[in-house]
Each structure stands twice: as C-alpha cells, then as structure tokens.
C-alpha atoms as a PDB file:
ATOM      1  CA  UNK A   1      54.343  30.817 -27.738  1.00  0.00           C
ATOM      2  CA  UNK A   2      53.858  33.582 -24.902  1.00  0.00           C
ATOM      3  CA  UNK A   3      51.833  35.837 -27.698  1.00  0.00           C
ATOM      4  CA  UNK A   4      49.496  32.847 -28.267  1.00  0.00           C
ATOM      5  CA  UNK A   5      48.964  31.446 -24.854  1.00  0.00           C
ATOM      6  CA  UNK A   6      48.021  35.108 -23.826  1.00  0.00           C
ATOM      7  CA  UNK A   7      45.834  35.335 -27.019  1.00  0.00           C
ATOM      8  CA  UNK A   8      43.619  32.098 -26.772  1.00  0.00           C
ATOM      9  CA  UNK A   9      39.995  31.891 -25.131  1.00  0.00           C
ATOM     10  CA  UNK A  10      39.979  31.288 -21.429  1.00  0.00           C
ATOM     11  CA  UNK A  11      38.214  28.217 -20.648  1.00  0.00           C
ATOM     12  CA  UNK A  12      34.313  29.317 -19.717  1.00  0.00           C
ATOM     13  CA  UNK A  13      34.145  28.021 -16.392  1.00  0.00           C
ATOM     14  CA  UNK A  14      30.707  26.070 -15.415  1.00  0.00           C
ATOM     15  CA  UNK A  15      28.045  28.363 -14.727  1.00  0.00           C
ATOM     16  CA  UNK A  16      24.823  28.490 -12.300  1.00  0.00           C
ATOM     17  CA  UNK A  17      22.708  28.051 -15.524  1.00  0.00           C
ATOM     18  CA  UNK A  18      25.070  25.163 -16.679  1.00  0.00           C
ATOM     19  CA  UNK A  19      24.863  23.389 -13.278  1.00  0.00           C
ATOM     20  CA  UNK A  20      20.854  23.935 -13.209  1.00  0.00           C
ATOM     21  CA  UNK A  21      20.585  22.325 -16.543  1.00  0.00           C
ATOM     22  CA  UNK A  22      22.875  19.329 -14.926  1.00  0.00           C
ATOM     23  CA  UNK A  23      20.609  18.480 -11.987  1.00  0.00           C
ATOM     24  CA  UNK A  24      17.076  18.765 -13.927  1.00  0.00           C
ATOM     25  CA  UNK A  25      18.726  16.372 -16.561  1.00  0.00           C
ATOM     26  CA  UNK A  26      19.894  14.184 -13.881  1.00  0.00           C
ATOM     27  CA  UNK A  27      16.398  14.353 -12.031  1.00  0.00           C
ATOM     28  CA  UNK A  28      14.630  13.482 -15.604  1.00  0.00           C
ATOM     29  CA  UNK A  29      17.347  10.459 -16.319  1.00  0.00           C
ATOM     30  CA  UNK A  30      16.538   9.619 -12.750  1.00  0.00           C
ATOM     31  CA  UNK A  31      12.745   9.535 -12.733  1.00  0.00           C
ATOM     32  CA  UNK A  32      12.733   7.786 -16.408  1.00  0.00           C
ATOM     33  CA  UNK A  33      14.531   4.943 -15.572  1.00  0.00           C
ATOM     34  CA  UNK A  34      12.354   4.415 -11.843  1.00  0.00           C
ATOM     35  CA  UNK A  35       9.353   4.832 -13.410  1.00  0.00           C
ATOM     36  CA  UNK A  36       9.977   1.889 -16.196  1.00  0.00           C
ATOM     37  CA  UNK A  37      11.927  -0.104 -13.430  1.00  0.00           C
ATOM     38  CA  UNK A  38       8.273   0.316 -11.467  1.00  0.00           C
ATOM     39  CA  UNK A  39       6.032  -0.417 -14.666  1.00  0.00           C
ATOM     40  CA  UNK A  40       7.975  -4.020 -15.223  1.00  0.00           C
ATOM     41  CA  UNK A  41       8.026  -4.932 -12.000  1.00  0.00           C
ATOM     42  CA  UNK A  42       4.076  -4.685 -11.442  1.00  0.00           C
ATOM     43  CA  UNK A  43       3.357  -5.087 -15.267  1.00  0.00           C
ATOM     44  CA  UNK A  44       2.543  -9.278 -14.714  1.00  0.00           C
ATOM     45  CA  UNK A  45      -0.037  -8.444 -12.408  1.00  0.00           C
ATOM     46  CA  UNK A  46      -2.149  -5.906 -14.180  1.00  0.00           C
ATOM     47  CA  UNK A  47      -5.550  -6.625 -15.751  1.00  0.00           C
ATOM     48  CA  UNK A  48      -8.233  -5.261 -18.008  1.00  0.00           C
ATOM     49  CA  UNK A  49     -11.355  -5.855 -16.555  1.00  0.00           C
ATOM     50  CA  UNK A  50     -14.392  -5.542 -18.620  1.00  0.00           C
ATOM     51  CA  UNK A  51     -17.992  -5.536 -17.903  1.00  0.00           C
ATOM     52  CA  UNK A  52     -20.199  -6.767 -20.434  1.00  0.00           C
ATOM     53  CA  UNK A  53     -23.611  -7.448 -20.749  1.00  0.00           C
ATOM     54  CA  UNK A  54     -25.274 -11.204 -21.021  1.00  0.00           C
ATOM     55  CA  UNK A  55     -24.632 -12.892 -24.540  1.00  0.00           C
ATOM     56  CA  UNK A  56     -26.433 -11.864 -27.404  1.00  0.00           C
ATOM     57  CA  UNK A  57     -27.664  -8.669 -25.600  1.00  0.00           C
ATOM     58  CA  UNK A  58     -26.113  -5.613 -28.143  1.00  0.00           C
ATOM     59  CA  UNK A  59     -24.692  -7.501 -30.537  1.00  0.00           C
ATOM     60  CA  UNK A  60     -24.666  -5.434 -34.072  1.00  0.00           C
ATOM     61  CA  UNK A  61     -22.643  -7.599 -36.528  1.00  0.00           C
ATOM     62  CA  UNK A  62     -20.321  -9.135 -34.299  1.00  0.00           C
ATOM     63  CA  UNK A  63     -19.628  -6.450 -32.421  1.00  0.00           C
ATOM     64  CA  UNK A  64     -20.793  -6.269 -28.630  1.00  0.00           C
ATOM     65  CA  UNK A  65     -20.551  -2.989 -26.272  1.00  0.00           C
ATOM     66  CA  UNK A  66     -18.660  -3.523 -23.216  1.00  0.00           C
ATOM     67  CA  UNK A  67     -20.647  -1.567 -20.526  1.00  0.00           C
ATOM     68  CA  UNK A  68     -17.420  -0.727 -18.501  1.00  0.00           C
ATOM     69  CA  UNK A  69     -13.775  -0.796 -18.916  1.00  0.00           C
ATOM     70  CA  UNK A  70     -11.702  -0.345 -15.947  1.00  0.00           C
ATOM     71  CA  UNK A  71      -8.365  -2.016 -14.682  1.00  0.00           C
ATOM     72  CA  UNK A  72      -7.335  -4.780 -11.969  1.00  0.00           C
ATOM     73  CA  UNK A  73      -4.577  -5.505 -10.067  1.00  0.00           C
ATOM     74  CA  UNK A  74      -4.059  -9.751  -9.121  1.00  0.00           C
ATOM     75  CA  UNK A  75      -3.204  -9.927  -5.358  1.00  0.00           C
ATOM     76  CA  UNK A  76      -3.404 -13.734  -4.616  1.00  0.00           C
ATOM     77  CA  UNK A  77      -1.749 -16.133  -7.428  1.00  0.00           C
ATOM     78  CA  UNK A  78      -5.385 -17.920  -7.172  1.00  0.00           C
ATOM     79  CA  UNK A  79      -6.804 -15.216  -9.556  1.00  0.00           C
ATOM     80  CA  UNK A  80      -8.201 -12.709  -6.543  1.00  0.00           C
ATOM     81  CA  UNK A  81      -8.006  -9.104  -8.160  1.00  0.00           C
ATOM     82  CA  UNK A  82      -8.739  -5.695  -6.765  1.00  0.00           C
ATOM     83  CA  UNK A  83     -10.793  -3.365  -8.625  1.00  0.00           C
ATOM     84  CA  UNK A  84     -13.146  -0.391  -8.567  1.00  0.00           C
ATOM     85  CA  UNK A  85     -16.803  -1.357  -7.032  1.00  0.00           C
ATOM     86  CA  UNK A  86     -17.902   1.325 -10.033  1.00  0.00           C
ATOM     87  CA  UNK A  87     -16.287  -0.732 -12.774  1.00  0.00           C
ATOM     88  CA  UNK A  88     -18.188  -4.102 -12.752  1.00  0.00           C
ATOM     89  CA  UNK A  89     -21.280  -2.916 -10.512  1.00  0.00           C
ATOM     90  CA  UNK A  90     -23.809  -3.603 -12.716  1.00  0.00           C
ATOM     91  CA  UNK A  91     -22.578  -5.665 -14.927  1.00  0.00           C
ATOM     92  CA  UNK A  92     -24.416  -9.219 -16.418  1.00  0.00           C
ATOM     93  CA  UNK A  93     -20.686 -11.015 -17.185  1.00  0.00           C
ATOM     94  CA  UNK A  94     -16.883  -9.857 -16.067  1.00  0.00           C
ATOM     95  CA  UNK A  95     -14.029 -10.398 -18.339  1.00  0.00           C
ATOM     96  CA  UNK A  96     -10.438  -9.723 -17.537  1.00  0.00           C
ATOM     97  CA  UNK A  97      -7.349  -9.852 -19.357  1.00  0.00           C
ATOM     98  CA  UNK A  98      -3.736 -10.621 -18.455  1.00  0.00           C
ATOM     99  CA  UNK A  99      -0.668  -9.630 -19.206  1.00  0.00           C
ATOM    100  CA  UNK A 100       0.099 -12.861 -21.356  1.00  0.00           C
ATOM    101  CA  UNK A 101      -3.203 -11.918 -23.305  1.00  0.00           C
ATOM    102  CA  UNK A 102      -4.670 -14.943 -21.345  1.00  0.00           C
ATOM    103  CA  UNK A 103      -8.548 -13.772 -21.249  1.00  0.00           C
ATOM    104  CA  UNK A 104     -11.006 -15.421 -18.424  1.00  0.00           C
ATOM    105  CA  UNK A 105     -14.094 -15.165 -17.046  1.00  0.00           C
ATOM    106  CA  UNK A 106     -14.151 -13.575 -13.640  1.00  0.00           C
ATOM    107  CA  UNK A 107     -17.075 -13.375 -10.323  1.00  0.00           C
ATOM    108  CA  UNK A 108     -17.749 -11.194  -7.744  1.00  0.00           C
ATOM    109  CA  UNK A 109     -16.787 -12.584  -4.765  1.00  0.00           C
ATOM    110  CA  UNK A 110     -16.443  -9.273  -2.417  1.00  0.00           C
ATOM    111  CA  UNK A 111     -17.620  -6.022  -2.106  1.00  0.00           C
ATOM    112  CA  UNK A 112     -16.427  -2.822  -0.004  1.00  0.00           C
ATOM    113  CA  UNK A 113     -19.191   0.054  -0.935  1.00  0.00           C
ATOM    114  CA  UNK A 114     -17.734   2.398   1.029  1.00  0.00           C
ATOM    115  CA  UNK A 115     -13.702   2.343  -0.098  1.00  0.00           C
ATOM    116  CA  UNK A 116     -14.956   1.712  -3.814  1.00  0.00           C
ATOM    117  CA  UNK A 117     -13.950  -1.486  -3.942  1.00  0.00           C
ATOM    118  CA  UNK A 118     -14.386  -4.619  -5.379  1.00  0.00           C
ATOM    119  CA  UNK A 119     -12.126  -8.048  -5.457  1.00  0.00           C
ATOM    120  CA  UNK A 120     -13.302 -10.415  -8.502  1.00  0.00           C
ATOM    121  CA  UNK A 121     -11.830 -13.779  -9.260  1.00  0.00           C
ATOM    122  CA  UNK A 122     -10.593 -15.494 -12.383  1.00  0.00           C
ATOM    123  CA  UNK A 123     -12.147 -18.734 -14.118  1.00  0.00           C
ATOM    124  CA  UNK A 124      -8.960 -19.253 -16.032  1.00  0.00           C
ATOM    125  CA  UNK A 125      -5.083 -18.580 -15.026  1.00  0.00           C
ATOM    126  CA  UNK A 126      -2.156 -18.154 -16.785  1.00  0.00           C
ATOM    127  CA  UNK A 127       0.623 -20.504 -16.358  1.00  0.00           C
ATOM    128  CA  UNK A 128       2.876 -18.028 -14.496  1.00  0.00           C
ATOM    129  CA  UNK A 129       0.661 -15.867 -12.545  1.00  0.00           C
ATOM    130  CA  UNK A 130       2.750 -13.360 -10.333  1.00  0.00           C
ATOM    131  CA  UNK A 131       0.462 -11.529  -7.305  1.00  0.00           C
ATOM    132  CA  UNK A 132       1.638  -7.700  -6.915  1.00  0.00           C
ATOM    133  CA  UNK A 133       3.865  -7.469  -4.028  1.00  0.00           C
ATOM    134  CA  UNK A 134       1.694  -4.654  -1.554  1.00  0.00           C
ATOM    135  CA  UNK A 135       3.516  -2.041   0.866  1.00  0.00           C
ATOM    136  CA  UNK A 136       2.226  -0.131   3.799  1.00  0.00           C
ATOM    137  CA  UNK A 137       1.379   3.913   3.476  1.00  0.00           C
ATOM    138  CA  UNK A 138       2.789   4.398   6.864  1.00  0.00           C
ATOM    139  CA  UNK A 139       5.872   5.993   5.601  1.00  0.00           C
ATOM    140  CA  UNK A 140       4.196   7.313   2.220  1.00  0.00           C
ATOM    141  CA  UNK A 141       4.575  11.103   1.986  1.00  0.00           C
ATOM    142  CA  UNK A 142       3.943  14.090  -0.081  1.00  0.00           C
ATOM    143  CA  UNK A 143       6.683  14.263  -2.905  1.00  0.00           C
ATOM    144  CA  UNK A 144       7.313  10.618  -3.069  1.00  0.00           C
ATOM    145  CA  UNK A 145       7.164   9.331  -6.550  1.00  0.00           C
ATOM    146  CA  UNK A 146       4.688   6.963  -7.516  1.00  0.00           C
ATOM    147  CA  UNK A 147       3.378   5.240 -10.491  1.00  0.00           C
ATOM    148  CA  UNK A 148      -0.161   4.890 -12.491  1.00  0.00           C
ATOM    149  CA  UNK A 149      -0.629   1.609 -14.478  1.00  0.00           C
ATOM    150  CA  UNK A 150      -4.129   0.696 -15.817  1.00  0.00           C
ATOM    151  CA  UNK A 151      -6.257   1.204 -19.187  1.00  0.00           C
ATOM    152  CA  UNK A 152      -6.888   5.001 -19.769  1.00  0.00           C
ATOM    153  CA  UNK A 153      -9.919   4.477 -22.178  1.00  0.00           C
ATOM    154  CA  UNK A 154      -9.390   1.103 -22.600  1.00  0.00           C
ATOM    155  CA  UNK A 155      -5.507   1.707 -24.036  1.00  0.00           C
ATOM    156  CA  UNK A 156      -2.719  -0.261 -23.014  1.00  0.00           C
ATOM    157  CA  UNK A 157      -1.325  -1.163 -20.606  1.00  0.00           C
ATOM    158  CA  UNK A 158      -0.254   2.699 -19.844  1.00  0.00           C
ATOM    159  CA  UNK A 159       2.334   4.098 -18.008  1.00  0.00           C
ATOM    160  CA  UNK A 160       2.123   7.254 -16.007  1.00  0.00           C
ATOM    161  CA  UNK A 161       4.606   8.622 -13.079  1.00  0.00           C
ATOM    162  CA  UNK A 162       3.951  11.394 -10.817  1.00  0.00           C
ATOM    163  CA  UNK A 163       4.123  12.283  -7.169  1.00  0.00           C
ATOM    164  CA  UNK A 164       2.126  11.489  -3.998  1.00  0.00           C
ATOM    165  CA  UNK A 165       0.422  15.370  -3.633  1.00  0.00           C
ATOM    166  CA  UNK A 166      -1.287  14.876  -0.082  1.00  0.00           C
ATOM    167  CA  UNK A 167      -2.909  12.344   2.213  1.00  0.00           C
ATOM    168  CA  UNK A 168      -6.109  11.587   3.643  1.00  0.00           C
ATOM    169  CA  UNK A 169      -7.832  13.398   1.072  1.00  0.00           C
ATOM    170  CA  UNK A 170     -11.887  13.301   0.971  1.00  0.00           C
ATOM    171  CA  UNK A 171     -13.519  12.586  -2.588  1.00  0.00           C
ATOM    172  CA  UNK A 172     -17.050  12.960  -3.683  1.00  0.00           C
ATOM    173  CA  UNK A 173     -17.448  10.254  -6.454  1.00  0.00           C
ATOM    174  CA  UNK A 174     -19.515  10.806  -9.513  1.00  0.00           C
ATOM    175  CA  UNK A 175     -21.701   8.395  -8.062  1.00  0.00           C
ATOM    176  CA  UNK A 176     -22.303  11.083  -4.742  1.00  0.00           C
ATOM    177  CA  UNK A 177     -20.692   8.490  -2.204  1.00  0.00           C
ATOM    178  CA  UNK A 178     -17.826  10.288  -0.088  1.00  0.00           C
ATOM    179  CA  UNK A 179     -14.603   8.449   0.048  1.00  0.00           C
ATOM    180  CA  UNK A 180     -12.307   9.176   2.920  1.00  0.00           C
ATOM    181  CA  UNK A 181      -8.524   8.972   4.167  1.00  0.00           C
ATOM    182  CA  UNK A 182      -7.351   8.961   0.029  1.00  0.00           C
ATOM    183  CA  UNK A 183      -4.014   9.461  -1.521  1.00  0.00           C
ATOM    184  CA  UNK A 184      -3.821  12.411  -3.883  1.00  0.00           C
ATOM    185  CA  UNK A 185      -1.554  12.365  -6.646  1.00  0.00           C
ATOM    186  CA  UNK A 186      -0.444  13.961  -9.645  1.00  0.00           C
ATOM    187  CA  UNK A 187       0.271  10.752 -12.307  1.00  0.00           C
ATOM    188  CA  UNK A 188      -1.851  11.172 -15.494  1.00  0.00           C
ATOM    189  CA  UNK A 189      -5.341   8.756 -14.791  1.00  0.00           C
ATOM    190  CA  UNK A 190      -8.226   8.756 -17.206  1.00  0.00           C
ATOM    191  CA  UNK A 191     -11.426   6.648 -17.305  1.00  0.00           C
ATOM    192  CA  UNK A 192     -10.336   3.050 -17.674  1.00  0.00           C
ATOM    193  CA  UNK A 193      -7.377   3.688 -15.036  1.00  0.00           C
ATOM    194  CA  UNK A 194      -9.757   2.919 -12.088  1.00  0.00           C
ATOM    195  CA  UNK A 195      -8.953  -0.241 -10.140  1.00  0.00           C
ATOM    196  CA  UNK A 196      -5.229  -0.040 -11.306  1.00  0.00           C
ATOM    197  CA  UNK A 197      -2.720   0.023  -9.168  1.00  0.00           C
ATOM    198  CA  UNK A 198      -0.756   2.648  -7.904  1.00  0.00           C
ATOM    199  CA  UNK A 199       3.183   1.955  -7.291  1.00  0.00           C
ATOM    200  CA  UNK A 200       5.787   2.906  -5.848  1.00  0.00           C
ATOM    201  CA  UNK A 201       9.419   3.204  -7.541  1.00  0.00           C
ATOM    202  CA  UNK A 202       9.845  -0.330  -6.748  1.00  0.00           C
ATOM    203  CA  UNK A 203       6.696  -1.744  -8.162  1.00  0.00           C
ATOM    204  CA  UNK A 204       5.272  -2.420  -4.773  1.00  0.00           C
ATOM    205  CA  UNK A 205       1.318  -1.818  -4.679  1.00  0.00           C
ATOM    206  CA  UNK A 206       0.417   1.557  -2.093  1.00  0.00           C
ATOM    207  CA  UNK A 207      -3.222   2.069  -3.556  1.00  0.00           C
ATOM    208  CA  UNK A 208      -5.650   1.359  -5.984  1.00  0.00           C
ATOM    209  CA  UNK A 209      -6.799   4.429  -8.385  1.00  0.00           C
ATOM    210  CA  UNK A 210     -10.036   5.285  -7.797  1.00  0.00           C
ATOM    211  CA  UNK A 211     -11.165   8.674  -9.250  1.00  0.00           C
ATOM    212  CA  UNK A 212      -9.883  12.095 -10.589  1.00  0.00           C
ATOM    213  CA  UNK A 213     -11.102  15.656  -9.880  1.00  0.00           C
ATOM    214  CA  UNK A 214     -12.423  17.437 -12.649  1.00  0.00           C
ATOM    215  CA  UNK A 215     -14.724  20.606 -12.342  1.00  0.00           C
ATOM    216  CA  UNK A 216     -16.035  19.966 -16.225  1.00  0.00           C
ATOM    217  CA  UNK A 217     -17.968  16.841 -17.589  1.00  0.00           C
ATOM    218  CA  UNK A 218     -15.514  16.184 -20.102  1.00  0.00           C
ATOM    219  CA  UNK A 219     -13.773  13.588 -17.146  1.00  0.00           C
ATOM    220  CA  UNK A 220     -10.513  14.029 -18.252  1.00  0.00           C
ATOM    221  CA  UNK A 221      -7.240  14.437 -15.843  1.00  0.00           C
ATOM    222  CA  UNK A 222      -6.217  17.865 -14.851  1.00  0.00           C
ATOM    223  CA  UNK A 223      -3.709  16.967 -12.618  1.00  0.00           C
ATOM    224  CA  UNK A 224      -5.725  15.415  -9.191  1.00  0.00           C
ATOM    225  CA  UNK A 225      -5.969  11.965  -8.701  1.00  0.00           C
ATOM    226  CA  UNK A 226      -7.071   9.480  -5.801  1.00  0.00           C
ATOM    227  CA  UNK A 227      -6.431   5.879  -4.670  1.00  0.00           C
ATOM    228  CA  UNK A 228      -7.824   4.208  -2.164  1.00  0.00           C
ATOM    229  CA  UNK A 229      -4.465   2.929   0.856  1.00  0.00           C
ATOM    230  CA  UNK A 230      -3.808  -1.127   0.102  1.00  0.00           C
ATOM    231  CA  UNK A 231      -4.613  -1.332   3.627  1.00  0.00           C
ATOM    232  CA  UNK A 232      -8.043  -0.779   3.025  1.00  0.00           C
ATOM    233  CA  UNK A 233      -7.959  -2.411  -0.115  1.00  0.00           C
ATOM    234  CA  UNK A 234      -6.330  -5.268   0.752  1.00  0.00           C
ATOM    235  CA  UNK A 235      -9.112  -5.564   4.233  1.00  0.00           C
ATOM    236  CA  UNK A 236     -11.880  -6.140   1.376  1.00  0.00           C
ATOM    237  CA  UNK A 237     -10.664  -9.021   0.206  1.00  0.00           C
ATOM    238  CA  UNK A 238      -9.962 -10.351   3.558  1.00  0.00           C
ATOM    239  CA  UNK A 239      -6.451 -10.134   3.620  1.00  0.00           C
ATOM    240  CA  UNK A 240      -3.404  -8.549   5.643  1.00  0.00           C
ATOM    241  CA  UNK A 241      -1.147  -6.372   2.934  1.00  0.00           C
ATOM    242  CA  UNK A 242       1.812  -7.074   4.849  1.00  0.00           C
END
C-alpha cells in the first residue's frame, strides 16, 4: 500500500492557464445569458419600418421595391415610434411591423433634423402593445455592455451585444450633416439597424442607432457604431425619458 501511494500521479494542482480559461468562460456564460435576457425584454417593442413608394409605383409582377428599410423602437403604447430621420425621409407611404407580425400603416408626425431623428405613428395596434422602458445616460460609461436590436438588411429581428466604446462622439453622416454628443459602441449594426434601439443589460432603451463608421463604400460594420442619447431622442417626440 506504501509502494503504491508513493507510486501514483500527484494530483495537478489548478494552474494560471486553468484559472484564465475559468474566468473568460464565466465572462462568455455571463454576457450570453444578459444579452438574451436584454433582447426579450425590449423584443415587444421593436419594429420594421419600411418606406415605400405610392401604390402601383414599381410594381414588376407583384413585387414592389421598398425604398428604405430601417428599424423602430414604440415609446408610447399609442403607436409613437422612434426612428432614423434618414429611414422614411423621402418616402410616399410608411409601413411598420410588430413583433406579433401585426403590419400598419404609419405618419410622420415629428421631425428632429439635427439628432437624426424621426417619431412616426401607427394606424393599426396590436392587442398587447408594450412601450420600451427608456433610462438616462448619466451613469452610462465606457465598458458597459449594451445591446443592438433592429433589421441588419432587412433580417430579423437581430441580436447583437457589445460595449459602450466612448461618449460624446461627433459623426459625419453619409448625408454630410454632423451629429454631436453620440454614444460609440462596438455591437455589430448594419444598414437596416438604424432607428433600433440600443439597450442596456436590462432591456432598458439608452439610444437609438444611428450610423456606423466605415472608411470604404461597401457600408458594412467594422467595429464603430453610434446612437443618438434617449434624452435627445425622447425630446423629439415631446416627451421626458424618465
């Protein structure tokens, strides 16, 4: 008994590598589980918002263009929606599309040129609307995790999670106007995510995605995104966040 107690393995003991492996698993379980608590708790309010020309105008067998595609977020159980100004300027009719697959005719009713904004109403509601629940940037800082939910190319709804990368960022829009006092951020956006919402790990509303920095013209995310603060948002339709 002494020959084989001397002669087994020593127990490896837990190693720097082992422990690092332990606390990046932990961190992934971690940020998995926020990010999908985040994505059902603001899920019910998100909305496709199309722009579409007037009917008949395109139409090849059945088939009509839309002329934007873009993403909403519904901040009053009336119908009142946040958006991009850049996603329905322009257009001749405004669709949108909730969660329930409940699709309505939406106006115009408000305008904010120089946040990028635009709050649009629905003709028809679902039977259990829920508004987004909105929370101040005050205490938002660099590092905090946040969440992207919209329709990147006019997919989903989609899911992306990231981290708040600075504030009061400046951002030159394709358009040329200069948008001020932005949060940056590193969740994956792509044209049709403007107007979405951006959350934090509790689903609560801090901004509304507005553009992403890209040096090419192929407009596709390379890691730099920007919303526009609910407080501003929330001031173009008239209405205190808080």
């Amino acid at each position: 008994m002494a020959l084989g107690w001397w002669t087994a393995p020593a127990e490896r003991g837990l190693t720097a590598q082992d422990l690092q492996a332990a606390i990046e698993q932990a961190f992934e379980e971690r940020a998995q589980t926020t990010a999908t608590d985040a994505y059902e708790v603001i899920r019910p309010s998100v909305v496709r918002v199309r722009g579409l020309p007037e009917p008949g105008a395109g139409e090849l067998e059945g088939f009509v263009a839309d002329e934007s595609v873009g993403t909403g977020v519904v901040i009053v159980e009336d119908g009142t929606i946040l958006t991009n100004l850049h996603v329905v300027q322009g257009a001749q009719r405004l669709s949108v599309t909730f969660f329930d697959g409940t699709e309505s005719e939406a106006v115009l009713v408000g305008a904010r040129p120089e946040h990028d904004l635009a709050v649009i109403r629905a003709r028809t509601l679902p039977d259990d609307l829920a508004p987004a629940t909105m929370r101040s940037t005050a205490d938002l800082a660099p590092g905090d995790g946040v969440v992207a939910v919209g329709f990147p190319f006019g997919i989903g709804p989609s899911a992306s999670a990231g981290v708040v990368s600075g504030l009061k960022r400046e951002y030159i829009s394709p358009s040329g106007a200069k948008l001020s006092n932005l949060i940056q951020f590193d969740a994956a956006v792509n044209p049709g995510n403007s107007g979405g919402p951006l959350v934090t790990a509790d689903g609560e509303v801090v901004g509304i995605v507005t553009g992403l920095l890209n040096p090419t013209e192929e407009r596709v995310f390379i890691g730099i995104g920007f919303a526009v603060p609910i407080e501003n948002a929330a001031g173009a339709a008239g209405l205190s966040p808080f």
